[in-house]
PDB file of N, CA and C in Angstrom:
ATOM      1  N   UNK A   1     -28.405 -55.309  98.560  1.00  0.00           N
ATOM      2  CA  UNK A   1     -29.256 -54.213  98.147  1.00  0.00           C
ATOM      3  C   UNK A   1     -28.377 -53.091  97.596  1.00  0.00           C
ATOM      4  N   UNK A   2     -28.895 -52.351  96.570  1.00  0.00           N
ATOM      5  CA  UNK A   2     -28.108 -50.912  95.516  1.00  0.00           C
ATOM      6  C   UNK A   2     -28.097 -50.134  96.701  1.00  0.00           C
ATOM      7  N   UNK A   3     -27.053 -49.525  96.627  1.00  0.00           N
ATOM      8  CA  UNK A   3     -27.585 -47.893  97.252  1.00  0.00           C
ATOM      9  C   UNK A   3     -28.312 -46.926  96.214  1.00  0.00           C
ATOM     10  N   UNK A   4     -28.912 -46.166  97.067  1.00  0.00           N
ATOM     11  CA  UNK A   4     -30.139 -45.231  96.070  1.00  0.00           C
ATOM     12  C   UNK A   4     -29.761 -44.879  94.901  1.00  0.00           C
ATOM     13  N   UNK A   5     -28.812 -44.165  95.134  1.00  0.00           N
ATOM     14  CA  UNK A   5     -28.097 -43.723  93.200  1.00  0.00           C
ATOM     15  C   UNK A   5     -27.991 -44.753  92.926  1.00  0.00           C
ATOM     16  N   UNK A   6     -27.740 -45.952  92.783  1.00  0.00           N
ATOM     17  CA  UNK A   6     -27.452 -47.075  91.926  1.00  0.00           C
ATOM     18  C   UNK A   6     -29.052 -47.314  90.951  1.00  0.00           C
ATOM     19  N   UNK A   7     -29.769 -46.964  91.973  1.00  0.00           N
ATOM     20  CA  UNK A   7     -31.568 -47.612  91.345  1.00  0.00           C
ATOM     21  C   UNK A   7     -31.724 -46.836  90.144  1.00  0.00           C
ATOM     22  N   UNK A   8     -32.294 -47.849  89.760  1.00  0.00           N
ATOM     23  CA  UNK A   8     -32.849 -47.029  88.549  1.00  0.00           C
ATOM     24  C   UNK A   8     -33.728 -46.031  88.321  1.00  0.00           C
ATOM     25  N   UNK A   9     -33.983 -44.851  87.640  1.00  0.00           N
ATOM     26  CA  UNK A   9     -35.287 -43.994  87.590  1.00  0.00           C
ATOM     27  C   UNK A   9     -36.229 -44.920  87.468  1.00  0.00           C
ATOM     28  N   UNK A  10     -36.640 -45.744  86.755  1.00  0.00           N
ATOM     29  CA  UNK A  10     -38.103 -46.584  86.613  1.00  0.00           C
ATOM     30  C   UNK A  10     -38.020 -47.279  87.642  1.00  0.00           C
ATOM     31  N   UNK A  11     -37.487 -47.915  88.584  1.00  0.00           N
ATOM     32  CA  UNK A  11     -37.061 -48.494  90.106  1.00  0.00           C
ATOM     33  C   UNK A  11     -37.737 -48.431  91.202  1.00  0.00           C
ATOM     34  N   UNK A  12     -37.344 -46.648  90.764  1.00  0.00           N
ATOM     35  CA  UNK A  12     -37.293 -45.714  91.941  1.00  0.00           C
ATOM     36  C   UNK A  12     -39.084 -45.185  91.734  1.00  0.00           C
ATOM     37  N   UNK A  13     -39.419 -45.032  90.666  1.00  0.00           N
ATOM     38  CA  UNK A  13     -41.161 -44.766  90.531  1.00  0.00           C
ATOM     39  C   UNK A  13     -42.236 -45.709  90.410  1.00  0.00           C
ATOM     40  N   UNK A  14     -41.667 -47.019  90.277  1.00  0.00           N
ATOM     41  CA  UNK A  14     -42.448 -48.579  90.587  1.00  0.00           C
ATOM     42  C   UNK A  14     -42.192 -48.390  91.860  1.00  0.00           C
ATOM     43  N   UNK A  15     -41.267 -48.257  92.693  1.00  0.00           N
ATOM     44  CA  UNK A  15     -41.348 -48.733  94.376  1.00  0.00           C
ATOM     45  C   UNK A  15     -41.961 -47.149  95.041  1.00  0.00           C
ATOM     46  N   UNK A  16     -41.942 -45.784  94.643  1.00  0.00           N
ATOM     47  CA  UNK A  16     -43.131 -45.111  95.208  1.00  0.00           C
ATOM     48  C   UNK A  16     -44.625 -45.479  94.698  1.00  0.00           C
ATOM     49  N   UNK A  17     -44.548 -45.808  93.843  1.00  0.00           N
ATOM     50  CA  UNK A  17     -45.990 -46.402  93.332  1.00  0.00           C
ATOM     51  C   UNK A  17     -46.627 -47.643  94.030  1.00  0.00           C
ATOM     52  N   UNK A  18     -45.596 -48.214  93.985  1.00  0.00           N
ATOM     53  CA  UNK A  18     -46.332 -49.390  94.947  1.00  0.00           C
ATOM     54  C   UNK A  18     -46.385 -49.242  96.113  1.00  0.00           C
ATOM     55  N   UNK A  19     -45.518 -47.668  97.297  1.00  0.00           N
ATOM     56  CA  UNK A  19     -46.145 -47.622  98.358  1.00  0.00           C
ATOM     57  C   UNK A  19     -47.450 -46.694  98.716  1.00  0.00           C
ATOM     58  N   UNK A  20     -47.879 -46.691  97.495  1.00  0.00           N
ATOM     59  CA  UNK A  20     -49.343 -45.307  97.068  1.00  0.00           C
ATOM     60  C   UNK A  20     -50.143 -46.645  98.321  1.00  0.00           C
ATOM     61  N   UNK A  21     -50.768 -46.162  99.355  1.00  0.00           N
ATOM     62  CA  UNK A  21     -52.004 -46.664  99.589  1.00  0.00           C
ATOM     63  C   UNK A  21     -53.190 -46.064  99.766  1.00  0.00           C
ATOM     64  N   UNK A  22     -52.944 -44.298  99.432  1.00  0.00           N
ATOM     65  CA  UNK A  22     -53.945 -43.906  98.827  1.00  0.00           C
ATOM     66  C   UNK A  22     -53.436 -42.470  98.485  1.00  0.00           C
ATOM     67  N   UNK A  23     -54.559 -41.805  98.498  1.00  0.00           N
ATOM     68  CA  UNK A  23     -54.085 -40.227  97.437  1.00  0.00           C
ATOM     69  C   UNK A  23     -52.986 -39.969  97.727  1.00  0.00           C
ATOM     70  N   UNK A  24     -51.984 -39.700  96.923  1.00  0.00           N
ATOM     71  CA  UNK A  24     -50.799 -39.033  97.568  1.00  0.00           C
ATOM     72  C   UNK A  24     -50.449 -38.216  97.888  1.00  0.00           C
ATOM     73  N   UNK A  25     -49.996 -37.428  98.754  1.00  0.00           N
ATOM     74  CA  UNK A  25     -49.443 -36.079  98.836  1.00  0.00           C
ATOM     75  C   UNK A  25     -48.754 -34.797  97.740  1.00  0.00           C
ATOM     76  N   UNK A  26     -48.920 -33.806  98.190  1.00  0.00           N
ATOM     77  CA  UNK A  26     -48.360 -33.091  96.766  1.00  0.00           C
ATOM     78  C   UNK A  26     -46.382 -33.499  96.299  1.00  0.00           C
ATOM     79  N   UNK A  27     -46.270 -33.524  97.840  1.00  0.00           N
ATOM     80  CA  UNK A  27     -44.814 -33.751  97.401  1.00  0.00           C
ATOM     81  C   UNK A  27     -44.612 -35.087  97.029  1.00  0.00           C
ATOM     82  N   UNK A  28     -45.217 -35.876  97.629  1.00  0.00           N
ATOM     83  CA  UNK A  28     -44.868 -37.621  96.728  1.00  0.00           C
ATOM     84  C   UNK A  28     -45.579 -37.427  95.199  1.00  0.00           C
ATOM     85  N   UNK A  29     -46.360 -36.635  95.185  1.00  0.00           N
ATOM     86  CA  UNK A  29     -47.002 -36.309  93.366  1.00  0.00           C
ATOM     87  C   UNK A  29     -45.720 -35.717  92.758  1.00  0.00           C
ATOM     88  N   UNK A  30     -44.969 -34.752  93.490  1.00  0.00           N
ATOM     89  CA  UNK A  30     -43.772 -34.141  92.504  1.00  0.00           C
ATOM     90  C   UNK A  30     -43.092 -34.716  92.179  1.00  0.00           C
ATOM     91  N   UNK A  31     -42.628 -35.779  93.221  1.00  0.00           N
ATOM     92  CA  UNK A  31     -41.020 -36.631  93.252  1.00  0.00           C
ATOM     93  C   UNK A  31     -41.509 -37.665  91.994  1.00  0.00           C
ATOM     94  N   UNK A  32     -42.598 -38.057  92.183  1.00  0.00           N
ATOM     95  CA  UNK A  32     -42.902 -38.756  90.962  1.00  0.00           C
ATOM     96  C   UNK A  32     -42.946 -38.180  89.577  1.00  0.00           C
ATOM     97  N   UNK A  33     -43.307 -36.728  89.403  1.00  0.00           N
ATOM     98  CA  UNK A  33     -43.596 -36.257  88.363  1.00  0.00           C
ATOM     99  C   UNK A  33     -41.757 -35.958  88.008  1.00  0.00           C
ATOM    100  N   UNK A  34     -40.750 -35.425  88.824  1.00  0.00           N
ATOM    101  CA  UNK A  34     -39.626 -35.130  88.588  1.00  0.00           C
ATOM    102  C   UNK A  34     -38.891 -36.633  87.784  1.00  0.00           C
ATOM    103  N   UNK A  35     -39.380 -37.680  88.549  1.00  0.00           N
ATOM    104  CA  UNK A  35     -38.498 -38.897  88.036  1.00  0.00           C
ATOM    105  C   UNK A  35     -39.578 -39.465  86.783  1.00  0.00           C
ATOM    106  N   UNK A  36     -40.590 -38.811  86.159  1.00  0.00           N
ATOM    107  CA  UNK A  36     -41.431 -39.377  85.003  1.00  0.00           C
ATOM    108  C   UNK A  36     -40.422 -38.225  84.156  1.00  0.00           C
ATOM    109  N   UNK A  37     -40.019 -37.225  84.283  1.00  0.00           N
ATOM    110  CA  UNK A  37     -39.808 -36.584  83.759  1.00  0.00           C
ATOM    111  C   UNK A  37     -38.064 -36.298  83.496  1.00  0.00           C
ATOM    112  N   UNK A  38     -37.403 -37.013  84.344  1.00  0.00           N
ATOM    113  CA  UNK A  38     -35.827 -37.808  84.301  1.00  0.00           C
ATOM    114  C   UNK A  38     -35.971 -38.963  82.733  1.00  0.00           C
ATOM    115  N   UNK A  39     -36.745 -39.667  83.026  1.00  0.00           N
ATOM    116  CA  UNK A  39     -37.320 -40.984  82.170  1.00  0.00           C
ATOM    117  C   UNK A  39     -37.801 -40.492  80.790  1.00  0.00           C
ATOM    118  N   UNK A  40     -38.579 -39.292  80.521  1.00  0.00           N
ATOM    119  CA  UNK A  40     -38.837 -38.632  79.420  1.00  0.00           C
ATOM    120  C   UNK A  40     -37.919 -37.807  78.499  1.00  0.00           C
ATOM    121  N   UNK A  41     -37.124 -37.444  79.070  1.00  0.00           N
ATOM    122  CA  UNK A  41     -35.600 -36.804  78.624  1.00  0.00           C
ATOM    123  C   UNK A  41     -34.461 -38.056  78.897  1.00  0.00           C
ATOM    124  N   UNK A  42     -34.161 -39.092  79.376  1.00  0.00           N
ATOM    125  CA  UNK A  42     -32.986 -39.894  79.374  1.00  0.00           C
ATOM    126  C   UNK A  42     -33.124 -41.408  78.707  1.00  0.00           C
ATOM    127  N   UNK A  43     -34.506 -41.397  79.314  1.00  0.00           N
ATOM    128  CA  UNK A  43     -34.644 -43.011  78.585  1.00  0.00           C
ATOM    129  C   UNK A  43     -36.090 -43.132  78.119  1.00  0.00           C
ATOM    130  N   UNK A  44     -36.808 -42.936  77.024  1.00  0.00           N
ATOM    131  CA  UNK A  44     -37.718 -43.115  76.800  1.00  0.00           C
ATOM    132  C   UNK A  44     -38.834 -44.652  76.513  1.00  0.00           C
ATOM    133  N   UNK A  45     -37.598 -45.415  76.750  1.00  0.00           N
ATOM    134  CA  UNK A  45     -38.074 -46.732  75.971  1.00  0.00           C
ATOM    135  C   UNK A  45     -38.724 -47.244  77.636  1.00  0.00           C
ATOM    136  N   UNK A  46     -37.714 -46.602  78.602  1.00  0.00           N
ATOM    137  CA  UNK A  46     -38.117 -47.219  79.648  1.00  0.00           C
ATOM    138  C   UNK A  46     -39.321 -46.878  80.584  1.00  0.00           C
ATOM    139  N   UNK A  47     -39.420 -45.827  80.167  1.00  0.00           N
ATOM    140  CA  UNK A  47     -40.946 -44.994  80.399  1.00  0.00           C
ATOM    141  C   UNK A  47     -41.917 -45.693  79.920  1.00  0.00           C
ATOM    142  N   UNK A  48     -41.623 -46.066  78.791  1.00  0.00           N
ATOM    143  CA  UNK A  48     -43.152 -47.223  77.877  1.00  0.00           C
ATOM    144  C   UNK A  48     -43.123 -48.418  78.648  1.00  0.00           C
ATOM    145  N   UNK A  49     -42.224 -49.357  79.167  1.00  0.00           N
ATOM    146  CA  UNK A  49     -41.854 -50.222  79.355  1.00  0.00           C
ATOM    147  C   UNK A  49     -42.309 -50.516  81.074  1.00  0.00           C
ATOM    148  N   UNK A  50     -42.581 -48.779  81.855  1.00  0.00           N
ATOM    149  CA  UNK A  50     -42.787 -48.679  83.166  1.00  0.00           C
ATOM    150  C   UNK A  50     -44.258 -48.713  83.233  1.00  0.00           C
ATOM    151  N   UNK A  51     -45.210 -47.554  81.993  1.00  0.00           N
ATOM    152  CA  UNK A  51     -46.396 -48.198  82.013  1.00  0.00           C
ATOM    153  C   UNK A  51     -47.148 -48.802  81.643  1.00  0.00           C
ATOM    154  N   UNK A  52     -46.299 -49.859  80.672  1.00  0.00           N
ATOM    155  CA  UNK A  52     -46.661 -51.196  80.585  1.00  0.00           C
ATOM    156  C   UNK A  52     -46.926 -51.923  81.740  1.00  0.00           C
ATOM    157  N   UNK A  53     -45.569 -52.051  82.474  1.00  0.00           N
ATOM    158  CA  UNK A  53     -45.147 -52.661  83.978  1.00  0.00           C
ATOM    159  C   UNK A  53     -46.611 -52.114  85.349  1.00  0.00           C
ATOM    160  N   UNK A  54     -46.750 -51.232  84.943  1.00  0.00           N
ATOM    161  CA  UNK A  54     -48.121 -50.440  85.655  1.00  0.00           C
ATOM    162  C   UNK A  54     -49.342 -50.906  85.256  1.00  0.00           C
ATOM    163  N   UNK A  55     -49.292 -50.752  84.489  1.00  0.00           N
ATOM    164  CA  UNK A  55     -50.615 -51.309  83.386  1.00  0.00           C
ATOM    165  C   UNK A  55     -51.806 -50.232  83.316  1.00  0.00           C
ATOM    166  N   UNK A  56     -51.061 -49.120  82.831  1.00  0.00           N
ATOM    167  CA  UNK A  56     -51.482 -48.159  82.323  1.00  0.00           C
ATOM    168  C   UNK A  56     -52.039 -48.592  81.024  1.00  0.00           C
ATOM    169  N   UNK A  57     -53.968 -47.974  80.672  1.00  0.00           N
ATOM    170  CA  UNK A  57     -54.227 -48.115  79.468  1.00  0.00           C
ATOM    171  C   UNK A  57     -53.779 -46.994  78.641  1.00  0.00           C
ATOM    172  N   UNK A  58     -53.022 -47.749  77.746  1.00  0.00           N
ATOM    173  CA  UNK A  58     -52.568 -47.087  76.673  1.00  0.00           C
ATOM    174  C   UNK A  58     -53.550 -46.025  76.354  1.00  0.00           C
ATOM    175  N   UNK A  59     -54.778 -46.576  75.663  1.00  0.00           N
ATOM    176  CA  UNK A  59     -55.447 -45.226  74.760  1.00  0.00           C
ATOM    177  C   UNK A  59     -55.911 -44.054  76.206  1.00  0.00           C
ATOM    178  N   UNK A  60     -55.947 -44.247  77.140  1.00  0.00           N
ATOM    179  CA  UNK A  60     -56.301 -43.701  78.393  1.00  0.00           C
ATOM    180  C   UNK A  60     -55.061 -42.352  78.238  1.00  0.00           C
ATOM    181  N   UNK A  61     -54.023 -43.158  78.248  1.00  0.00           N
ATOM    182  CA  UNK A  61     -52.612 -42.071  77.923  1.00  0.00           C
ATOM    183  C   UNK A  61     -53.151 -41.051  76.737  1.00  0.00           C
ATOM    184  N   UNK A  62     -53.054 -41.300  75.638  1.00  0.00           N
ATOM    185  CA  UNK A  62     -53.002 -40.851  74.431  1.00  0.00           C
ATOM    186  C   UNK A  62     -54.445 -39.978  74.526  1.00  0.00           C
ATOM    187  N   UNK A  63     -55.191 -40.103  74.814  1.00  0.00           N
ATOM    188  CA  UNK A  63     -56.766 -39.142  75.193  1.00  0.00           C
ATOM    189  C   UNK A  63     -56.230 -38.424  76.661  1.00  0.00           C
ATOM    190  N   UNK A  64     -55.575 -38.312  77.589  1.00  0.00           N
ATOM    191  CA  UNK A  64     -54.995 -37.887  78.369  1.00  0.00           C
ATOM    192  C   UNK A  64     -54.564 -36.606  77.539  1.00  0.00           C
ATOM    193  N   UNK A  65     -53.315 -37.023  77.219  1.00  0.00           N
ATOM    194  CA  UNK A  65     -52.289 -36.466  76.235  1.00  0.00           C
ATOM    195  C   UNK A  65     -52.955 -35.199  75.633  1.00  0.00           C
ATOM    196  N   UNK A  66     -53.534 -35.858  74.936  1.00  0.00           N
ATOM    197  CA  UNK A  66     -54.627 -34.727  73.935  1.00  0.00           C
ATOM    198  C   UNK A  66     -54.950 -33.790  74.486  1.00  0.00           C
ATOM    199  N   UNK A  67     -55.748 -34.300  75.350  1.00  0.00           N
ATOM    200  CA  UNK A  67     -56.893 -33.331  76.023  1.00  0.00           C
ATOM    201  C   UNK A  67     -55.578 -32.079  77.373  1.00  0.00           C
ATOM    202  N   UNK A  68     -54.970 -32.783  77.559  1.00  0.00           N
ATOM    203  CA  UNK A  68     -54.091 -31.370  78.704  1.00  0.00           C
ATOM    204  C   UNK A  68     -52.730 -31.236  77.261  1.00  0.00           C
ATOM    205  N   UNK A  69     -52.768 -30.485  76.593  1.00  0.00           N
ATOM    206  CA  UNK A  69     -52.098 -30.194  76.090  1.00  0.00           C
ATOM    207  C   UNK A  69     -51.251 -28.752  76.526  1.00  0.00           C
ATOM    208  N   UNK A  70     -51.615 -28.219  77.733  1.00  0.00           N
ATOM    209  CA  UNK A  70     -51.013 -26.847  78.284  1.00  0.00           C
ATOM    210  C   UNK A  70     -50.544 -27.539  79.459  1.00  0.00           C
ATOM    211  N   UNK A  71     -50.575 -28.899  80.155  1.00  0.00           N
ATOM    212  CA  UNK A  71     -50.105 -29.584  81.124  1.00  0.00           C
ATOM    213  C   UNK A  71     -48.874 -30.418  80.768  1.00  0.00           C
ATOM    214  N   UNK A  72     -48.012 -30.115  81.482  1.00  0.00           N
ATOM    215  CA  UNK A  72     -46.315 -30.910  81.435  1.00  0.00           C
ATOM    216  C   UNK A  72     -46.667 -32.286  81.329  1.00  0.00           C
ATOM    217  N   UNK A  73     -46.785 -33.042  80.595  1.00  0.00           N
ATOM    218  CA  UNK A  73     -46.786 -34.710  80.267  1.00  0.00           C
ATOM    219  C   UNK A  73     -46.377 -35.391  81.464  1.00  0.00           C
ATOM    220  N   UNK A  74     -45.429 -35.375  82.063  1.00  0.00           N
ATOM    221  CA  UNK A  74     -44.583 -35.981  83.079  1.00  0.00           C
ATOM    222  C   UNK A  74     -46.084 -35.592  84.148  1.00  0.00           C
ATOM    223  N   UNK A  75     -46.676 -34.888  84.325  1.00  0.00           N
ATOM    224  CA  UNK A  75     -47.936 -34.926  85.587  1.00  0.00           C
ATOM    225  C   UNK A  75     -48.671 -35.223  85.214  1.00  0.00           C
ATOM    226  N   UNK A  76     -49.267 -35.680  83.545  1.00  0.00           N
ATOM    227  CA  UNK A  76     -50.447 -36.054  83.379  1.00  0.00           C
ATOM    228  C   UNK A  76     -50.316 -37.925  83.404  1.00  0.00           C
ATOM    229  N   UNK A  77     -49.122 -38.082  83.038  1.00  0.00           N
ATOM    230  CA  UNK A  77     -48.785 -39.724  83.586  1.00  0.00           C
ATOM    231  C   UNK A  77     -48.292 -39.941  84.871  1.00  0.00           C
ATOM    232  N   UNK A  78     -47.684 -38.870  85.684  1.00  0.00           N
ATOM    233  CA  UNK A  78     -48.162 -39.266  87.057  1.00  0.00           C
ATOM    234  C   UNK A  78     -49.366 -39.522  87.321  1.00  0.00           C
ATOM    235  N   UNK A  79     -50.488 -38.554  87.249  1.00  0.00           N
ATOM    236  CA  UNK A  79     -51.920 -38.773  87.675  1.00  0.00           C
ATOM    237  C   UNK A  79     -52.280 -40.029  87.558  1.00  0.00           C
ATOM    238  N   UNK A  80     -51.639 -40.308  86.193  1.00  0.00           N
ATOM    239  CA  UNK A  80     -52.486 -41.791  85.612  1.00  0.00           C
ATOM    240  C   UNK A  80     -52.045 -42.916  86.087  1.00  0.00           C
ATOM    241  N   UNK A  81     -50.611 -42.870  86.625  1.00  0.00           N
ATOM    242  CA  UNK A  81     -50.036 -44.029  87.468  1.00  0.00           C
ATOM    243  C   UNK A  81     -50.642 -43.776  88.950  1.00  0.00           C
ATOM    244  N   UNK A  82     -51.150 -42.967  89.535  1.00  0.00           N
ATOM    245  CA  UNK A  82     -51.284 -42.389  90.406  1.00  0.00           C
ATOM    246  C   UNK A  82     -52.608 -43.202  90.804  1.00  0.00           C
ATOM    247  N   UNK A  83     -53.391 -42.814  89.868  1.00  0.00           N
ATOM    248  CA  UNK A  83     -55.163 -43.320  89.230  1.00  0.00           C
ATOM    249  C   UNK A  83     -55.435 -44.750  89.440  1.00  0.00           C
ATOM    250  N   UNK A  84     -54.310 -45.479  88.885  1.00  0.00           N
ATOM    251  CA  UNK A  84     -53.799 -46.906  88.599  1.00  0.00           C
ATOM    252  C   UNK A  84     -53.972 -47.577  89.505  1.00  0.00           C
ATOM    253  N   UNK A  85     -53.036 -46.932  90.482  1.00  0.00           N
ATOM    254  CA  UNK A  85     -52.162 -47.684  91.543  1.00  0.00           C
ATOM    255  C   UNK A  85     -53.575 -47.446  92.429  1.00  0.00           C
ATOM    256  N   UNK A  86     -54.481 -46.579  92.374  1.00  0.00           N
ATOM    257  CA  UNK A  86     -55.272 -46.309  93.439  1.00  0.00           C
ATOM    258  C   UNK A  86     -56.478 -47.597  93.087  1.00  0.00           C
ATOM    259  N   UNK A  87     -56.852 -47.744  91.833  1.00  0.00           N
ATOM    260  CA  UNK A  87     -57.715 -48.730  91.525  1.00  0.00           C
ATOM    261  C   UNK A  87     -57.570 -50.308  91.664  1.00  0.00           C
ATOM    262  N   UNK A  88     -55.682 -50.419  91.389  1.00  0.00           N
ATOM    263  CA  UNK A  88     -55.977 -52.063  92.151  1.00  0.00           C
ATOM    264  C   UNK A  88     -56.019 -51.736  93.467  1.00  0.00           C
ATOM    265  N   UNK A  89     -55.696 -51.167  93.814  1.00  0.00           N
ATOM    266  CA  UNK A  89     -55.927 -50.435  95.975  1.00  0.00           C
ATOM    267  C   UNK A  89     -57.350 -51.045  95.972  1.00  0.00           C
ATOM    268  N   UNK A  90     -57.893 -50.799  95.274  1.00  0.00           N
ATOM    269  CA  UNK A  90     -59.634 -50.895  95.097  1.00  0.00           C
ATOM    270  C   UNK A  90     -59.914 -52.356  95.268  1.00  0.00           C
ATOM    271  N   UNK A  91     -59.516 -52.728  94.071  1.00  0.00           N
ATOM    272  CA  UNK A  91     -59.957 -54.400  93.714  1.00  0.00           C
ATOM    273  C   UNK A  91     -59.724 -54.898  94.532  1.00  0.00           C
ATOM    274  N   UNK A  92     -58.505 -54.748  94.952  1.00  0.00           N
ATOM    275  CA  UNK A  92     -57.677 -55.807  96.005  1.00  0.00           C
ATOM    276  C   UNK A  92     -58.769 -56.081  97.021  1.00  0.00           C
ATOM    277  N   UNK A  93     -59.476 -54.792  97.935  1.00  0.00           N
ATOM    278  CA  UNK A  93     -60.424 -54.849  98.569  1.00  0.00           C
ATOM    279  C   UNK A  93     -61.298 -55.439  98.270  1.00  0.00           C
ATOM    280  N   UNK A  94     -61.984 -54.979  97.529  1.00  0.00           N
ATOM    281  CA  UNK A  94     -63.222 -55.735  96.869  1.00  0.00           C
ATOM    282  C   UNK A  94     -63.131 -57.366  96.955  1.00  0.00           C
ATOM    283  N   UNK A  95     -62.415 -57.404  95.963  1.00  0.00           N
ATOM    284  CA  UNK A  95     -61.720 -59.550  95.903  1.00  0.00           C
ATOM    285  C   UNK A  95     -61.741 -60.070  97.301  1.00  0.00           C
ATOM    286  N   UNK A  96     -60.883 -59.255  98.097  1.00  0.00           N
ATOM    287  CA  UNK A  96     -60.815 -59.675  99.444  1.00  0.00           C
ATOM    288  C   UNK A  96     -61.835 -59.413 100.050  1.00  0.00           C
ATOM    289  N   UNK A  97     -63.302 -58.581 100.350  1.00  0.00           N
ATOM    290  CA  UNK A  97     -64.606 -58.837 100.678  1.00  0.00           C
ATOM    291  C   UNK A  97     -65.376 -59.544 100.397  1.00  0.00           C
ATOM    292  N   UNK A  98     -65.119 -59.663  98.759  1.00  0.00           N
ATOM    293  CA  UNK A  98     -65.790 -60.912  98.490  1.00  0.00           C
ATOM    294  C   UNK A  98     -65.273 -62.647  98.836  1.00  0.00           C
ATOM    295  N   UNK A  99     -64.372 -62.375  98.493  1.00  0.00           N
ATOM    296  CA  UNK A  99     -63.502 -63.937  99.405  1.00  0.00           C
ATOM    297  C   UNK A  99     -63.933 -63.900 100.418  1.00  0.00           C
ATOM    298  N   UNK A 100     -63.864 -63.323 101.651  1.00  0.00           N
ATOM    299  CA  UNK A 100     -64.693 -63.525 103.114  1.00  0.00           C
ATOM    300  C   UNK A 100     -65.591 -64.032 103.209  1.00  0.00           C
ATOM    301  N   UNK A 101     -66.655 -63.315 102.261  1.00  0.00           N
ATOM    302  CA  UNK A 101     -67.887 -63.712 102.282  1.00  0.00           C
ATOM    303  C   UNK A 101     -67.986 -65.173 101.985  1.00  0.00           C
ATOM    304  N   UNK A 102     -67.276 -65.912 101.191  1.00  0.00           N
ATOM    305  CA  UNK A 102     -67.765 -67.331 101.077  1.00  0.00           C
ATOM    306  C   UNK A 102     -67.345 -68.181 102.351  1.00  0.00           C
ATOM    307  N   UNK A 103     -68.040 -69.537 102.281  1.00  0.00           N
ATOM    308  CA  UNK A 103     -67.844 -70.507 103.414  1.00  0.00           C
ATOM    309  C   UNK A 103     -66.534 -71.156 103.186  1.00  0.00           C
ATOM    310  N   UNK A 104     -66.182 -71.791 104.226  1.00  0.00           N
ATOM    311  CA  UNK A 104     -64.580 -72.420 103.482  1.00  0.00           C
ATOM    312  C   UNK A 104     -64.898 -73.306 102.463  1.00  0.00           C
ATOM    313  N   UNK A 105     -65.561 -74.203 102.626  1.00  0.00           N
ATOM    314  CA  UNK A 105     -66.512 -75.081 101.481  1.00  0.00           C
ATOM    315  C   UNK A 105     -66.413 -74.502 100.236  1.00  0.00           C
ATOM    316  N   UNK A 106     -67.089 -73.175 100.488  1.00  0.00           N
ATOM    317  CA  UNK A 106     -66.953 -72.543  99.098  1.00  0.00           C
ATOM    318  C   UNK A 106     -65.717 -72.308  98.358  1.00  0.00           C
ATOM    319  N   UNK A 107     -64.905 -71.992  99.119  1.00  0.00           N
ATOM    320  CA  UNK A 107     -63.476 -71.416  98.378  1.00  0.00           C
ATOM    321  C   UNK A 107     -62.255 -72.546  98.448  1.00  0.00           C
ATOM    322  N   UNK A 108     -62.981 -73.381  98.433  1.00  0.00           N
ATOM    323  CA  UNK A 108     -62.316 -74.752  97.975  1.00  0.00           C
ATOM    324  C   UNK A 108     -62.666 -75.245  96.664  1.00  0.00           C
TER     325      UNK A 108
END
């Protein structure tokens, strides 16, 4: 395993993202917004490439974008990874209520 400085900025905001299991706190919202915003000034390709990896909708970004134009970018794609991460939280549930519900029969 890296030690922490070794990780990467996009690394380091995929593995707080994936421990979102639900709203986050203001300070896990900053640390994220600080390292969207490391990624926006150092590596930009890898920022596209992270919410790809997220599966952030694109035009969702870009109508985002637009519309907070007096809001620092780096928090309006936190929110949206934020948003993201909270909605497969969702499905996951869902899928998995509905899987229960069938007989084993069924889910064979």
């Amino acid at each position: 395993m890296q030690p922490e400085n070794q990780i990467s900025i996009r690394d380091k905001i995929i593995f707080a993202t994936n421990s979102i299991l639900e709203k986050p706190s203001e300070e896990i919202r900053g640390k994220l917004i600080a390292l969207i915003n490391d990624l926006i000034n150092k590596d930009f390709s890898a920022l596209l490439q992270l919410l790809y990896r997220v599966d952030v909708d694109e035009k969702k970004i870009r109508l985002y974008l637009n519309e907070n134009t007096n809001e620092d970018s780096a928090s309006v794609l936190a929110d949206l990874i934020i948003e993201r991460q909270l909605q497969k939280i969702e499905s996951r549930k869902l899928f998995r209520e509905s899987g229960n519900s069938k007989s084993e029969e069924e889910r064979w």
